[in-house]
N, C-alpha and C. Protein backbone atom coordinates (compact mmCIF):
# COMPACT_ATOMS: atom_id res chain seq x y z
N UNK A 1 6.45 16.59 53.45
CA UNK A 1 5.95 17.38 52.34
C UNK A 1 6.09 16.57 51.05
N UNK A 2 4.81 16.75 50.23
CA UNK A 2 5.32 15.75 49.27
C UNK A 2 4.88 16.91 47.96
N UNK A 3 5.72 16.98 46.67
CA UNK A 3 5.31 17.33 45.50
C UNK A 3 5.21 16.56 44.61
N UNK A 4 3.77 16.56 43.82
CA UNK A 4 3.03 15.93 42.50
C UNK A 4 4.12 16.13 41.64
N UNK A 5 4.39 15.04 40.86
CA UNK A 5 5.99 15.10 39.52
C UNK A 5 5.00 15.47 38.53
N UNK A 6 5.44 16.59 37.79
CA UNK A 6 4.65 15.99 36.58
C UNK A 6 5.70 15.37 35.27
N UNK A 7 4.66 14.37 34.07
CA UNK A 7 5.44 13.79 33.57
C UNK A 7 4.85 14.03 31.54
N UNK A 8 6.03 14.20 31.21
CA UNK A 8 5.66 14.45 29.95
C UNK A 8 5.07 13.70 28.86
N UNK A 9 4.59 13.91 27.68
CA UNK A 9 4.09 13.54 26.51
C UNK A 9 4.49 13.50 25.27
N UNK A 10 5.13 12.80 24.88
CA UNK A 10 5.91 13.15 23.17
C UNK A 10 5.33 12.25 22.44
N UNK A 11 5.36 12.77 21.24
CA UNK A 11 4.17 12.37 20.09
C UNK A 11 5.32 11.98 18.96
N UNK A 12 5.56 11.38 17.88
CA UNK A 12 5.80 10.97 16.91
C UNK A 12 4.58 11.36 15.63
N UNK A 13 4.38 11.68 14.78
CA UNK A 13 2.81 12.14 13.62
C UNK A 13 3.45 11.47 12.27
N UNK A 14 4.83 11.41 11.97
CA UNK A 14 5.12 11.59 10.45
C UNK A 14 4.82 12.53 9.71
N UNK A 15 4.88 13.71 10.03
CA UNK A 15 4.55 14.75 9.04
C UNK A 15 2.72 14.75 9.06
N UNK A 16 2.38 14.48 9.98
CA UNK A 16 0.77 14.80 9.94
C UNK A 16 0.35 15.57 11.05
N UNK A 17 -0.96 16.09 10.84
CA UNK A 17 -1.46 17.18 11.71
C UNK A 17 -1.83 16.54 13.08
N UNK A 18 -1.55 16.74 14.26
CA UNK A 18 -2.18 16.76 15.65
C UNK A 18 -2.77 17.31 16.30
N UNK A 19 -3.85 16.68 16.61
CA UNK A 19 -4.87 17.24 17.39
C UNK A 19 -4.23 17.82 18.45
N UNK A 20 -5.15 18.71 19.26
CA UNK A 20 -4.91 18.56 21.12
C UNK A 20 -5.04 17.94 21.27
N UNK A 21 -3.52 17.16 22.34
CA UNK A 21 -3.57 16.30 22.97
C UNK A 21 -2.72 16.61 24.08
N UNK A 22 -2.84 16.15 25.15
CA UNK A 22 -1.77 16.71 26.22
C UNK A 22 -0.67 16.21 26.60
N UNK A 23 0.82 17.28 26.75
CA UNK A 23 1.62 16.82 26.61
C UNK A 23 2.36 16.64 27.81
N UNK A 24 1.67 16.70 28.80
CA UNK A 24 2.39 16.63 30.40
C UNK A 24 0.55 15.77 31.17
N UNK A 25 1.41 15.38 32.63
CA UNK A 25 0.03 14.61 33.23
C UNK A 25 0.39 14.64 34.21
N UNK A 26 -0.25 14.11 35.56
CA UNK A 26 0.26 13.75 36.91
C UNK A 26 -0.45 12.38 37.17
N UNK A 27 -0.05 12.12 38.52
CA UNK A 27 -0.88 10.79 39.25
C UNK A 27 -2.06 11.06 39.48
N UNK A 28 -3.02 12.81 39.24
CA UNK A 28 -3.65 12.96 39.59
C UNK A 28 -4.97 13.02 38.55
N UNK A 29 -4.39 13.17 37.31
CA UNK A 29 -4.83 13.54 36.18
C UNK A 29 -5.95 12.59 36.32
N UNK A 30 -7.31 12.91 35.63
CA UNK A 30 -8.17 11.86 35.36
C UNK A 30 -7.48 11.41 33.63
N UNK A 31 -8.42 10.27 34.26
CA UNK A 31 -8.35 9.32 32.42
C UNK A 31 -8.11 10.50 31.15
N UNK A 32 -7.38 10.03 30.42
CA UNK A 32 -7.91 10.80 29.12
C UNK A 32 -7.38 9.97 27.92
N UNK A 33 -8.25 9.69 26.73
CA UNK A 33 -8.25 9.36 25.52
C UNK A 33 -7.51 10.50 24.11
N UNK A 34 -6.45 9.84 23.81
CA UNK A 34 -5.87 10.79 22.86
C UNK A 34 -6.32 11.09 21.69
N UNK A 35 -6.39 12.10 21.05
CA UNK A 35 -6.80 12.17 19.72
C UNK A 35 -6.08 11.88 18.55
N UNK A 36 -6.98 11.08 17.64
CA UNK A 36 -6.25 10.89 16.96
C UNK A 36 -5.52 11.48 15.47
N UNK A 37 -4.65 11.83 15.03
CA UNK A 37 -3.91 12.55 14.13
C UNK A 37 -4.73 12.25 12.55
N UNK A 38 -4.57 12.91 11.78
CA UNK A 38 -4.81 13.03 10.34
C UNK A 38 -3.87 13.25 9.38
N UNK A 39 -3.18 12.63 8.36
CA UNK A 39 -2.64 13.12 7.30
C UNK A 39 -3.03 13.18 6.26
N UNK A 40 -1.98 13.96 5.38
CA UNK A 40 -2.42 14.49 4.31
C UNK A 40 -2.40 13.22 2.71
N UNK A 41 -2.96 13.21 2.51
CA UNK A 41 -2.80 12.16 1.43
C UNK A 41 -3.72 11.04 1.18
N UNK A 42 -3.48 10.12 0.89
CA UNK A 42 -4.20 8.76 1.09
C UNK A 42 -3.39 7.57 2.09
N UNK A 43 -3.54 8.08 3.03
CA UNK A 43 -3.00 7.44 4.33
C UNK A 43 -3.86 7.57 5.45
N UNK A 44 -4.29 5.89 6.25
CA UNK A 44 -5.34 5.44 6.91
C UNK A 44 -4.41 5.88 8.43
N UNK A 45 -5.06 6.00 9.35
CA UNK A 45 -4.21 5.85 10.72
C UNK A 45 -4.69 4.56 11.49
N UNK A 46 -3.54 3.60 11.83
CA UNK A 46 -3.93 2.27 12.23
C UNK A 46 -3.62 2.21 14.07
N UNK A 47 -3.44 3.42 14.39
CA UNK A 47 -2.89 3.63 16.18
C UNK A 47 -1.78 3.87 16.34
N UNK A 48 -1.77 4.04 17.48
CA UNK A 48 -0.73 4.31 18.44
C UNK A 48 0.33 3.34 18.70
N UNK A 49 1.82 3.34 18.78
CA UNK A 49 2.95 2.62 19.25
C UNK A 49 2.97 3.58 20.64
N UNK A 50 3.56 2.32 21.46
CA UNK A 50 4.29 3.34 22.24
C UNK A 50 4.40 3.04 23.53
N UNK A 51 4.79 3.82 24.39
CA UNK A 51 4.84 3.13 26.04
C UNK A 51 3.68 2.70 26.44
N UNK A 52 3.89 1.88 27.02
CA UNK A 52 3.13 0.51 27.74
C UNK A 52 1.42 0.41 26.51
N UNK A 53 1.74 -0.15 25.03
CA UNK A 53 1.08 -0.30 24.24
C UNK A 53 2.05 -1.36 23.50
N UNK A 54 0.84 -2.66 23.37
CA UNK A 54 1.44 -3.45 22.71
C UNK A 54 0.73 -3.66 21.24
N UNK A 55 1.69 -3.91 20.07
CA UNK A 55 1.12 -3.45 19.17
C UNK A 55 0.67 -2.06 18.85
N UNK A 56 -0.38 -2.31 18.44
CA UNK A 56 -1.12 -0.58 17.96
C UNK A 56 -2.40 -0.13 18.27
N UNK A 57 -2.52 0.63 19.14
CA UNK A 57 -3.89 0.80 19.72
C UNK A 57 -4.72 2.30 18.55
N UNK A 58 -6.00 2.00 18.21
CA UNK A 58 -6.22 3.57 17.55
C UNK A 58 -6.87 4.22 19.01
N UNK A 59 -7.50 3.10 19.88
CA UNK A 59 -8.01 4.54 20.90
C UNK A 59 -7.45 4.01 22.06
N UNK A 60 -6.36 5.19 22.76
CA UNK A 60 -5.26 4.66 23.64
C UNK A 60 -6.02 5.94 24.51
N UNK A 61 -5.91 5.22 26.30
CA UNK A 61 -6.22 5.95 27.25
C UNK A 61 -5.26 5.94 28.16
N UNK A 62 -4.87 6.99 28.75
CA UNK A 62 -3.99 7.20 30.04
C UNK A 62 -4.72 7.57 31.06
N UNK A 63 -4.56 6.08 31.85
CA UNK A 63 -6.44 5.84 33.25
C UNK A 63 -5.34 6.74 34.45
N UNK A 64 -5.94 7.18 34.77
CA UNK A 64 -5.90 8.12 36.17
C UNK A 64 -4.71 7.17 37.23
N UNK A 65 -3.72 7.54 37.53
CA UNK A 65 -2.87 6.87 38.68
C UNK A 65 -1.96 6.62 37.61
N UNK A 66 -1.76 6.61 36.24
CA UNK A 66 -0.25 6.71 35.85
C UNK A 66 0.77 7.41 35.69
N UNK A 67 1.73 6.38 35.96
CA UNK A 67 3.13 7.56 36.15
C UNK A 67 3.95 7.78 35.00
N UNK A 68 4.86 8.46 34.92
CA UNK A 68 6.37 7.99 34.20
C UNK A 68 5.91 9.08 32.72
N UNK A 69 7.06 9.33 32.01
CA UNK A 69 7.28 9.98 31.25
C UNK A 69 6.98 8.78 29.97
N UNK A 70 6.04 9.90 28.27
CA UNK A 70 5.35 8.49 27.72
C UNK A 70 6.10 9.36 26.10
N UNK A 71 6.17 7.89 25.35
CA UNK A 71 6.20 8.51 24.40
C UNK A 71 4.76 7.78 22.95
N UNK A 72 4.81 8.46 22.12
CA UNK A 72 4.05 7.49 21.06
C UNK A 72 3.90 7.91 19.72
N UNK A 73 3.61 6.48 19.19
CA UNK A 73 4.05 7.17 17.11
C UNK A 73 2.76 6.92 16.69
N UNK A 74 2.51 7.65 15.80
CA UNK A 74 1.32 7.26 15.04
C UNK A 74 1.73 6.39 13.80
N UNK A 75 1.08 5.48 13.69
CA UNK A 75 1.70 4.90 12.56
C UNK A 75 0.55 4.80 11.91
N UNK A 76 0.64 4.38 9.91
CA UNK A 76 0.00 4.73 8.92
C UNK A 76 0.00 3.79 8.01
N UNK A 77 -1.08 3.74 7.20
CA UNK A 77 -1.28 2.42 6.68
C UNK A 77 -1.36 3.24 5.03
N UNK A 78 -0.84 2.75 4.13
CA UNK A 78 -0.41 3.86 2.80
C UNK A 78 -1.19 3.15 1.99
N UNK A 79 -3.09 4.22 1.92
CA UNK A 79 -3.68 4.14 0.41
C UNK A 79 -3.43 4.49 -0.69
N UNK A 80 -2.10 4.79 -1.03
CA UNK A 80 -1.74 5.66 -2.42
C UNK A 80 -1.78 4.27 -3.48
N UNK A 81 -2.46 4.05 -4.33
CA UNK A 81 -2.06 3.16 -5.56
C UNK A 81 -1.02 3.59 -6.44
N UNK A 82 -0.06 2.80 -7.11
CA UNK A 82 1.29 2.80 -7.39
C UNK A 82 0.45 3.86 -8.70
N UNK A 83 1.35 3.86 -9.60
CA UNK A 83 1.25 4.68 -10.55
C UNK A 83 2.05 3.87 -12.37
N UNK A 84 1.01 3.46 -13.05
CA UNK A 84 2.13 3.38 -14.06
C UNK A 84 2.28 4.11 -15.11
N UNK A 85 3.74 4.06 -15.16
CA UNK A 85 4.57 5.06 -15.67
C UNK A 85 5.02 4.63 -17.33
N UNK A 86 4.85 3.48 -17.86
CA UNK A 86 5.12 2.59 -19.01
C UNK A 86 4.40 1.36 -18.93
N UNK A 87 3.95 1.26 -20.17
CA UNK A 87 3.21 -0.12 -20.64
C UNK A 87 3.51 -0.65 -22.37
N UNK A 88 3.88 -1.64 -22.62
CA UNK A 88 4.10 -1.68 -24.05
C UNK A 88 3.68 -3.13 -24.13
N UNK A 89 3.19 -3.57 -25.40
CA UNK A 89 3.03 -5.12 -25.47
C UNK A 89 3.44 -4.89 -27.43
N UNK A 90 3.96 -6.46 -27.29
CA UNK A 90 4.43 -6.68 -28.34
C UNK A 90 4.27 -7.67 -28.62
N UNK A 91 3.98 -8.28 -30.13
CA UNK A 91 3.65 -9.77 -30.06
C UNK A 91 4.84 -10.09 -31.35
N UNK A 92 6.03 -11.28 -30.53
CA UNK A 92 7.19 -11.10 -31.29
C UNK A 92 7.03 -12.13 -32.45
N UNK A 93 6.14 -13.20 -32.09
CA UNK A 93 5.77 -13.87 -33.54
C UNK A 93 5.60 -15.57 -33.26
N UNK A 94 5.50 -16.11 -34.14
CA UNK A 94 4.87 -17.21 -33.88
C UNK A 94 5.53 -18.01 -33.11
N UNK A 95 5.22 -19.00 -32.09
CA UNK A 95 5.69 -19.72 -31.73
C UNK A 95 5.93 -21.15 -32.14
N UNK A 96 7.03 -22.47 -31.47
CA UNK A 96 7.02 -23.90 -31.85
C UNK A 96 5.72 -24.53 -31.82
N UNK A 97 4.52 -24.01 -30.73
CA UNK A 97 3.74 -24.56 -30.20
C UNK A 97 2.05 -24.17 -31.49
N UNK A 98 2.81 -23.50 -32.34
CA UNK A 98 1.69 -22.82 -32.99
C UNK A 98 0.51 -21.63 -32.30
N UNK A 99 1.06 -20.96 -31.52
CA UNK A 99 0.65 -19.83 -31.30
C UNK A 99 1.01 -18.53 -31.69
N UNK A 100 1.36 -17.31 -30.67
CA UNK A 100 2.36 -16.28 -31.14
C UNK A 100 2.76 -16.13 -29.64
N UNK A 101 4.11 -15.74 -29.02
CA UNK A 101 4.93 -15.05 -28.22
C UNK A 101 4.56 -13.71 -27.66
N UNK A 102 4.62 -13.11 -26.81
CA UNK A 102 3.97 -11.93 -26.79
C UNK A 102 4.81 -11.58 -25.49
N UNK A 103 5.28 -10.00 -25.83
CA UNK A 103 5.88 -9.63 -24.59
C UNK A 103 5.65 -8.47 -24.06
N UNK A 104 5.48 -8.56 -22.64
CA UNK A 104 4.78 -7.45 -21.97
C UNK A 104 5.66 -6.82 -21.11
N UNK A 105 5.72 -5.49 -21.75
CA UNK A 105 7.02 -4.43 -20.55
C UNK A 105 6.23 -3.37 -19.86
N UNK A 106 6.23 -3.17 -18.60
CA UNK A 106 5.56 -2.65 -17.36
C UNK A 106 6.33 -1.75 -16.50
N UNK A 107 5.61 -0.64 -16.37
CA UNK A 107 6.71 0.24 -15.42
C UNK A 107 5.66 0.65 -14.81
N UNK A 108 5.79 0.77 -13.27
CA UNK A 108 5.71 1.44 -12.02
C UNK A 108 6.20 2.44 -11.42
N UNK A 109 5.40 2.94 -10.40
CA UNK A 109 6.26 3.97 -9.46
C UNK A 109 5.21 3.82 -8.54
N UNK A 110 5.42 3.64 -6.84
CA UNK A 110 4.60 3.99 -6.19
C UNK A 110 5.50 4.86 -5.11
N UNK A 111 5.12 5.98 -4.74
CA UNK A 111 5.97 6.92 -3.70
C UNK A 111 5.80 6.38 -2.19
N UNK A 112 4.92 5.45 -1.92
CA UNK A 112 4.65 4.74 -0.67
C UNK A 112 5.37 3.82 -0.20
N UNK A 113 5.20 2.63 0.24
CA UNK A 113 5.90 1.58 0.53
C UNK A 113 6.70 0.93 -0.92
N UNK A 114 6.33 1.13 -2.24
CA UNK A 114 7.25 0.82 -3.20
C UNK A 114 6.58 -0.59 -3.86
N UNK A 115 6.74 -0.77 -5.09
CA UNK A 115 6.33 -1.47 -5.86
C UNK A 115 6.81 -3.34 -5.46
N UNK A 116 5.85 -3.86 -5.32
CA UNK A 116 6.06 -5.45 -4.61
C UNK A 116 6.43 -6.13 -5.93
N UNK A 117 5.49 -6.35 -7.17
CA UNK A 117 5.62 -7.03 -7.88
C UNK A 117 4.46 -6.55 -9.32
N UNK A 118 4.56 -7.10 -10.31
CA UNK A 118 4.16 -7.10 -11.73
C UNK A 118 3.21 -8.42 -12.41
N UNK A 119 1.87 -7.86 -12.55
CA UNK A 119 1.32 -9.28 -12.91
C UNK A 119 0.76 -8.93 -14.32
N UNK A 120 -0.07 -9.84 -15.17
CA UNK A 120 -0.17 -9.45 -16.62
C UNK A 120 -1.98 -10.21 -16.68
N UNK A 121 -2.56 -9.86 -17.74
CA UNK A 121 -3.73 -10.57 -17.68
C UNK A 121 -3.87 -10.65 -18.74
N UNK A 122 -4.56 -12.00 -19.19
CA UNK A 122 -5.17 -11.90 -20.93
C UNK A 122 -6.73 -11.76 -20.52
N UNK A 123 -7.37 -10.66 -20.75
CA UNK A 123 -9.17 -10.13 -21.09
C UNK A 123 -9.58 -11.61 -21.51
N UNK A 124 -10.53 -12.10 -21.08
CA UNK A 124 -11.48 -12.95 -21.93
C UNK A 124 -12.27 -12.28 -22.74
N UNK A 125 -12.28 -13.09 -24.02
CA UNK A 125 -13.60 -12.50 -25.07
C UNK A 125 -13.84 -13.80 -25.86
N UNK A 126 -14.68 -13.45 -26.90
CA UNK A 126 -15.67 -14.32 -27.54
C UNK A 126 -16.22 -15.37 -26.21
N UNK A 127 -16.17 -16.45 -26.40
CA UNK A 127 -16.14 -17.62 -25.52
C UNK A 127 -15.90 -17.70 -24.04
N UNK A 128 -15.02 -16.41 -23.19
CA UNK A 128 -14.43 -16.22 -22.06
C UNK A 128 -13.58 -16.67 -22.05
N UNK A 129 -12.70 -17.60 -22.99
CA UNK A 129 -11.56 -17.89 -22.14
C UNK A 129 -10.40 -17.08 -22.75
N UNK A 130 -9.57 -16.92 -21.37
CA UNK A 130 -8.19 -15.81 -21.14
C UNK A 130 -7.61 -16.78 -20.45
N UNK A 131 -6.10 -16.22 -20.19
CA UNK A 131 -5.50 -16.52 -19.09
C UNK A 131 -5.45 -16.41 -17.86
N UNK A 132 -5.22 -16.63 -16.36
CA UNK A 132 -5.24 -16.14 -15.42
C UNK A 132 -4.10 -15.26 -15.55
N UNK A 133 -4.02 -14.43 -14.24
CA UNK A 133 -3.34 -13.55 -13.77
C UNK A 133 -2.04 -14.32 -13.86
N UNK A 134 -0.88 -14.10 -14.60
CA UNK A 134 0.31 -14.34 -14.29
C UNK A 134 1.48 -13.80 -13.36
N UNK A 135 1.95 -14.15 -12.80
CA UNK A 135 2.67 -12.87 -12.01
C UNK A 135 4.28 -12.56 -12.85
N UNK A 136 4.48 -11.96 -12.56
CA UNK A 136 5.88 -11.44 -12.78
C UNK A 136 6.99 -10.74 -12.00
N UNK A 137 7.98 -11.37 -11.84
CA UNK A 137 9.11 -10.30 -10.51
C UNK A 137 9.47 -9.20 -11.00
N UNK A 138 9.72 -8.69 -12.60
CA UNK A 138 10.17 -7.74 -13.02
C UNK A 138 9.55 -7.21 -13.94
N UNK A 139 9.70 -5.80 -14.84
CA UNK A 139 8.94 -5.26 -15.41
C UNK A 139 9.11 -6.18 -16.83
N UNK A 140 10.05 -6.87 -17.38
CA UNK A 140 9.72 -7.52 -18.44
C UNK A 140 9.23 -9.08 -18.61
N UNK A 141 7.91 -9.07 -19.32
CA UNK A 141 7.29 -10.07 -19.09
C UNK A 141 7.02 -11.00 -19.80
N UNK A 142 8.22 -11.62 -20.17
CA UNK A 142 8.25 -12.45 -21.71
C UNK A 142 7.79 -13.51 -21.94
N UNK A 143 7.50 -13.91 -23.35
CA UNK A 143 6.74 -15.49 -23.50
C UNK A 143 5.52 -15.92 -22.24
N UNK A 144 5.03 -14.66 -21.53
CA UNK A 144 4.50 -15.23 -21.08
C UNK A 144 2.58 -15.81 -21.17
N UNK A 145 2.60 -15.42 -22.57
CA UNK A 145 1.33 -15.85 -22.76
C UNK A 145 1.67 -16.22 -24.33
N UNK A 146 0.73 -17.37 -24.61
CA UNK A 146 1.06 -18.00 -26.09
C UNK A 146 -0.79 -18.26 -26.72
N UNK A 147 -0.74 -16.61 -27.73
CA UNK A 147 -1.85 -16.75 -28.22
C UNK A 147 -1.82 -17.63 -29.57
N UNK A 148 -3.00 -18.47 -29.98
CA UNK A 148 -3.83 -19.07 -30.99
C UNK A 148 -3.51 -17.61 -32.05
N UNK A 149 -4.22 -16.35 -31.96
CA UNK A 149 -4.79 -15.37 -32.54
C UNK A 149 -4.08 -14.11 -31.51
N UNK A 150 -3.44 -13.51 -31.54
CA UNK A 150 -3.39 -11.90 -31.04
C UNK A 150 -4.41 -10.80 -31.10
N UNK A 151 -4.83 -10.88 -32.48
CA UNK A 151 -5.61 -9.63 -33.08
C UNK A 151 -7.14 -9.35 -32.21
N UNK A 152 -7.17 -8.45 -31.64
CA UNK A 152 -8.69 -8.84 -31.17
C UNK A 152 -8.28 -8.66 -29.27
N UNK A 153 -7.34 -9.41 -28.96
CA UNK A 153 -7.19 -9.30 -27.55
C UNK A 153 -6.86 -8.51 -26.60
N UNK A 154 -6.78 -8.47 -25.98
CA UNK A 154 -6.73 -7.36 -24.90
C UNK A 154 -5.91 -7.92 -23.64
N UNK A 155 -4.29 -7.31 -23.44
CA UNK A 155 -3.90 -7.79 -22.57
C UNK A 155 -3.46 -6.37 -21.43
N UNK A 156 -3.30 -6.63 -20.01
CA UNK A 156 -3.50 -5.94 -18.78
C UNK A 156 -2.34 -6.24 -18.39
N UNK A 157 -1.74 -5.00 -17.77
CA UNK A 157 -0.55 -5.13 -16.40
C UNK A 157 -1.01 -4.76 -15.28
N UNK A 158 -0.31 -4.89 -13.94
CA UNK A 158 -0.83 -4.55 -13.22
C UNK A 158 0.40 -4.60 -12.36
N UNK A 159 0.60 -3.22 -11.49
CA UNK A 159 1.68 -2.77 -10.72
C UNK A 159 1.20 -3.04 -9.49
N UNK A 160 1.74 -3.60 -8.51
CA UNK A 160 1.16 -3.97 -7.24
C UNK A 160 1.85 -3.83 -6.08
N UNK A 161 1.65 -2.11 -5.36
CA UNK A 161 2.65 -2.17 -4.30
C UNK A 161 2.45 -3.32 -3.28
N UNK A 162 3.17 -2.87 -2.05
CA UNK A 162 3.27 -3.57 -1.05
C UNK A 162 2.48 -4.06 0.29
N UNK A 163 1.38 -3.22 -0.01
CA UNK A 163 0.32 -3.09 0.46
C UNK A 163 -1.21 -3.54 0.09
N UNK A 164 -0.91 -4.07 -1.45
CA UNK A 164 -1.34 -4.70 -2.02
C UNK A 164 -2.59 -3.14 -2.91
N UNK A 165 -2.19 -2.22 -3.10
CA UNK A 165 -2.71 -1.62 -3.71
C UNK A 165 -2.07 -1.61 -5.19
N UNK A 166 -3.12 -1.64 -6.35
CA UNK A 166 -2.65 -1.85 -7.79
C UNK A 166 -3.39 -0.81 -8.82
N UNK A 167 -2.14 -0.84 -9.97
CA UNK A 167 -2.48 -0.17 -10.99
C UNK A 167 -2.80 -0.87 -12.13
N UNK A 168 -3.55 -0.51 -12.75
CA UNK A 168 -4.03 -1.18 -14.23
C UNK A 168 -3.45 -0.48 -15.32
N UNK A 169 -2.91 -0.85 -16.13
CA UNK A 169 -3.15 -0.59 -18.39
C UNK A 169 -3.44 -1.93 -18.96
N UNK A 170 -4.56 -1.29 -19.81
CA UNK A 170 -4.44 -2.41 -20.80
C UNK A 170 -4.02 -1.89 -22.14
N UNK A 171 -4.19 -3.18 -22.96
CA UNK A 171 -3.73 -2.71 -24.46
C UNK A 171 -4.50 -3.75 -25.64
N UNK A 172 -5.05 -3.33 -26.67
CA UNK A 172 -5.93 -4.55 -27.02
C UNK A 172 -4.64 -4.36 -28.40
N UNK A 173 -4.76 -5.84 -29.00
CA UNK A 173 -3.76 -5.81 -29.94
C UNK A 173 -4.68 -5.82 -31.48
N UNK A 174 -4.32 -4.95 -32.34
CA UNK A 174 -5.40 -5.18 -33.24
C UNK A 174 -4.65 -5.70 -34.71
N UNK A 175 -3.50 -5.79 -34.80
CA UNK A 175 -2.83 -6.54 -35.96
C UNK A 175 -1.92 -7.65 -35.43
């Protein structure tokens, strides 16, 4: 005498909604393709972890003749752009080089994977030329641009989580 085992299904979501999907199977079960989950927010779904899945599958099938008890996570890829929370620029005064000093303080928040890093931009005008993108490890961003002229320009921060999603302020300086 023989009895069919049956074998279970556990899901992992993160706090997101699940489809039907089934949570028990046998050796007998035909194929079936899981559905895939949705959350709430600005968060992509990049697949499935999980028993006998390497990496991350988004469309994972359990083919007919498998056994064993399964588990699997949905994992999530975080569109939220950081948020900034402070921006100030200051231009502290002339420099040795005959320019002016200028310092740029930057605040972030991203509720996702968390703020990677801080970059600054000088706008091109008249002529186009600006600076490139400077980067910065922390929110204060000193000496790091040495204008000819301040008045007139327009300089940018930019908060850049970890995911590489970013926030913009600018600020044009007019004295």
């Amino acid at each position: 005498n023989w009895e069919i085992i049956t074998y279970t299904i556990s899901y992992s979501t993160s706090m997101s909604s699940l489809p039907s999907n089934p949570v028990t199977y046998t050796v007998e079960t035909e194929s079936f393709t899981l559905n895939n989950p949705s959350k709430y927010g600005e968060f992509s779904f990049v697949g499935w972890s999980g028993t006998g899945v390497n990496g991350k599958e988004k469309t994972l099938t359990i083919p007919k003749g498998s056994i064993g008890n399964r588990t699997y996570t949905a994992n999530w890829y975080d569109d939220t752009p950081p948020t900034i929370t402070g921006f100030s620029v200051r231009v502290i005064g002339r420099n040795v080089k005959g320019g002016h000093d200028v310092t740029i303080y930057i605040e972030g928040y991203d509720n996702g994977v968390g703020i990677d890093r801080y970059e600054t931009w000088l706008v091109p005008y008249l002529n186009g030329q600006g600076a490139g993108r400077a980067l910065g490890g922390d929110r204060y961003l000193e000496d790091v641009l040495y204008l000819d002229e301040p008045a007139g320009r327009t300089l940018c921060g930019y908060a850049i989580d970890k995911n590489g999603n970013e926030a913009e302020a600018c600020y044009t300086v007019y004295a």
